[in-house]
Protein backbone atom coordinates (compact mmCIF):
# COMPACT_ATOMS: atom_id res chain seq x y z
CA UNK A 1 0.00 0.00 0.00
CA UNK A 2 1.52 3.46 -1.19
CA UNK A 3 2.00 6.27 2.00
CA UNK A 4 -0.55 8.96 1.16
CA UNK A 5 0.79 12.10 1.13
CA UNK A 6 -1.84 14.82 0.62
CA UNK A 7 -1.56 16.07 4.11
CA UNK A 8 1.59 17.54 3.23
CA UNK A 9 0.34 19.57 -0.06
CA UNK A 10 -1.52 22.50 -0.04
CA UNK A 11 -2.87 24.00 -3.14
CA UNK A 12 -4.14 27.49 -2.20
CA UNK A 13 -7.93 27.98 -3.37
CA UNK A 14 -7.28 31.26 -6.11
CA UNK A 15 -10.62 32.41 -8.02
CA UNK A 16 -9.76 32.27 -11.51
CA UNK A 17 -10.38 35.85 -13.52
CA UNK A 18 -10.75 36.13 -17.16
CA UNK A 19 -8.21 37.74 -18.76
CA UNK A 20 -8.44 40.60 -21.65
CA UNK A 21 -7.10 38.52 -24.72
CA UNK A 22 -5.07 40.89 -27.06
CA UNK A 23 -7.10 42.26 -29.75
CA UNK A 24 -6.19 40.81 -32.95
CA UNK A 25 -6.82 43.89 -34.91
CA UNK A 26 -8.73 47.21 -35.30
CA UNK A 27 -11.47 47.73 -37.02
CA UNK A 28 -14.37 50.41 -37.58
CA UNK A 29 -17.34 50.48 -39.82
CA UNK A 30 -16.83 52.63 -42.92
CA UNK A 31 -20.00 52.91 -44.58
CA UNK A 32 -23.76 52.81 -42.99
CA UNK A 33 -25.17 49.03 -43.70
CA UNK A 34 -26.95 46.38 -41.50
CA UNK A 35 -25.12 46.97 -38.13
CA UNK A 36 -25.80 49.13 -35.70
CA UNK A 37 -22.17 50.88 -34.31
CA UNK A 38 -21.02 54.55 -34.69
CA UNK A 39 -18.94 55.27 -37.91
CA UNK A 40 -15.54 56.69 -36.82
CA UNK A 41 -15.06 54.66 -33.27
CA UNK A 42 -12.43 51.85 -33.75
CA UNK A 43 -13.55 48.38 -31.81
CA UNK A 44 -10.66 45.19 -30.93
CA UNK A 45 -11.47 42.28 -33.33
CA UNK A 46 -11.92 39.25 -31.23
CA UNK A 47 -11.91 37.00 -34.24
CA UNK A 48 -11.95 36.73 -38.18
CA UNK A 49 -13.57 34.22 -39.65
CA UNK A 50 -13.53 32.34 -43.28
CA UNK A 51 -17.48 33.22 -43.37
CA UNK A 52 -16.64 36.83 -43.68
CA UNK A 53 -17.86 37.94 -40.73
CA UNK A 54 -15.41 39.54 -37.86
CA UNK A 55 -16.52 39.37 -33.86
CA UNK A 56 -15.66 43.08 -32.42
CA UNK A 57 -15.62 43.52 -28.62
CA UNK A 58 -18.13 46.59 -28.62
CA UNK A 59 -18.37 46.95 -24.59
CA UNK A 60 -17.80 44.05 -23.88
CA UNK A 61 -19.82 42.44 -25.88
CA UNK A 62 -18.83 39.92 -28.71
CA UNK A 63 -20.45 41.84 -32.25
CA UNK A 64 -20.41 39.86 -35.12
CA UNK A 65 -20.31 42.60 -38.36
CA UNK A 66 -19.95 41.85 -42.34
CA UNK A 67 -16.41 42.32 -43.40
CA UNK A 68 -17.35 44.17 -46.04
CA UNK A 69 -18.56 46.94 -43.48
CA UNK A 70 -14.91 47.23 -42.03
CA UNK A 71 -12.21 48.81 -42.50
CA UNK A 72 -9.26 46.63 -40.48
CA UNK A 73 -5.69 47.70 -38.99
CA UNK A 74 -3.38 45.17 -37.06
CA UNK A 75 -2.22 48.62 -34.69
CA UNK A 76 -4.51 50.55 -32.23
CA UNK A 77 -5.82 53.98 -33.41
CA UNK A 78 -3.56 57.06 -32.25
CA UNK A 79 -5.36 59.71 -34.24
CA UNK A 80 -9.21 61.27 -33.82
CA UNK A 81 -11.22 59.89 -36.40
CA UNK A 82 -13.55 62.47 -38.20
CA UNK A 83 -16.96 61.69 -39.54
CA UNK A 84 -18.94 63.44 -41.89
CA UNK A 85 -22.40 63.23 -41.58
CA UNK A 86 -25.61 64.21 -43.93
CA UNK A 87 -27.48 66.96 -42.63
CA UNK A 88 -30.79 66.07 -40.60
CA UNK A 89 -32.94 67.23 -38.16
CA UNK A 90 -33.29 66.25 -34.41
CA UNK A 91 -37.20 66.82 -34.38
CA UNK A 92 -37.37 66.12 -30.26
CA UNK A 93 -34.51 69.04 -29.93
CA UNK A 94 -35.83 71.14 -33.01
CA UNK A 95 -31.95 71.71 -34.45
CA UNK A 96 -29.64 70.44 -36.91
CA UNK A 97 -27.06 67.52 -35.48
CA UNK A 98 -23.35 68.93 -36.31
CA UNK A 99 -22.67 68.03 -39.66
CA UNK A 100 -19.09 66.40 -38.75
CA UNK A 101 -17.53 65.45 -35.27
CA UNK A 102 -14.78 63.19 -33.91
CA UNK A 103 -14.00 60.14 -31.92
CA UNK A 104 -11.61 60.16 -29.77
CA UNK A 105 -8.76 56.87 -30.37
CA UNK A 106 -8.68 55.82 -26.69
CA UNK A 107 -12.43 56.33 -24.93
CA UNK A 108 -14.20 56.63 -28.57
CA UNK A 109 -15.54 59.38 -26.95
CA UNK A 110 -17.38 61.47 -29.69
CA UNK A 111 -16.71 65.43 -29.61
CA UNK A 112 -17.72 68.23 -31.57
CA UNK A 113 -15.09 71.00 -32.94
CA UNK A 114 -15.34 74.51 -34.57
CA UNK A 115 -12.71 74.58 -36.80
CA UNK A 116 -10.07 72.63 -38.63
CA UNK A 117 -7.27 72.45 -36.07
CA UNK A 118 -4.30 69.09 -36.01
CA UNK A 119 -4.95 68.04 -32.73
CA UNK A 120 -7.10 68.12 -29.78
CA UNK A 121 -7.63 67.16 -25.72
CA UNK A 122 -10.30 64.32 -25.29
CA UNK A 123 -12.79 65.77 -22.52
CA UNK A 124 -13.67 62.57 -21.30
CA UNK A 125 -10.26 60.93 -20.94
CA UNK A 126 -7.92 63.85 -21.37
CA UNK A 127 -6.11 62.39 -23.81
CA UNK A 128 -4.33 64.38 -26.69
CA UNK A 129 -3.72 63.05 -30.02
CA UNK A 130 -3.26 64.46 -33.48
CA UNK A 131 -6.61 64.63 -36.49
CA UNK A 132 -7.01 61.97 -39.21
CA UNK A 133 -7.69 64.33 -41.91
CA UNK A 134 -6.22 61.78 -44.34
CA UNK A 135 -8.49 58.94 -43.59
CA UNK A 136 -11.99 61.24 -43.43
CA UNK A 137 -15.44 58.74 -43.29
C-alpha cells in the first residue's frame, strides 16, 4: 500500500479571472449598412472568420459585423477619427445635429469642434492626439 501524502500539499484555493485577450486587430465600420455601431469609433477584433464575418468587442460584448462593413488595422488607433455626416434634423430638440464630429482613439468618446485644427484634448479621458484628416469617413 503506497504512503498517502496529501496532508503535506496544499494548493491554495485562487478564483480564476478572465483575462483581456489581445485584440487581434482594429477595425471600424466605414460605410452605414446592416449593423448598428457609430462610424468613426475603432472596436478590438476578437476574431476573423472564413465566413466573412469579424466578432468586435463593442463593450464588452462579442459583435459579429460583415467584413465588407470594415475597414481593419493590425495597430490601435492614435489619431481622432472624423466623420462626416448628412445633414438632418433632431425633431425632439428642433436643431440640426453637427454636420461632422470626432471620436476620440482611446475612450471613442465622440466630440464636436469649430474649426479645422491638427490636434485636440479628449474631454472625457484627457487624452491628446493628433486629427485623421487623411483617412476622413
Amino acid at each position: 500500500m503506497a504512503p498517502c501524502y496529501s496532508h503535506l500539499v496544499t494548493i491554495p484555493l485562487r478564483s480564476v479571472t478572465p483575462t483581456r485577450l489581445q485584440a487581434k486587430g482594429w477595425a471600424r465600420v466605414g460605410k452605414p449598412g446592416a449593423h448598428l455601431l457609430r462610424r468613426g469609433a475603432w472596436y478590438p477584433v476578437v476574431r476573423i472568420s472564413s465566413s466573412h464575418i469579424v466578432v468586435l468587442d463593442v463593450n464588452r460584448r462579442n459583435v459579429p459585423v460583415d467584413r465588407r462593413f470594415l475597414e481593419i488595422r493590425y495597430h490601435p488607433p492614435e489619431r481622432w477619427s472624423i466623420v462626416r455626416c448628412t445633414p438632418r434634423d433632431i425633431e425632439r430638440v428642433g436643431r440640426t445635429f453637427p454636420l461632422t464630429y470626432a471620436v476620440c482613439p482611446s475612450c471613442r468618446h465622440r466630440q464636436g469642434f469649430q474649426s479645422r485644427i491638427d490636434e485636440m484634448t479628449c474631454d472625457r479621458c484627457h487624452k491628446t492626439a493628433g486629427l485623421a484628416w487623411d483617412e476622413l469617413s
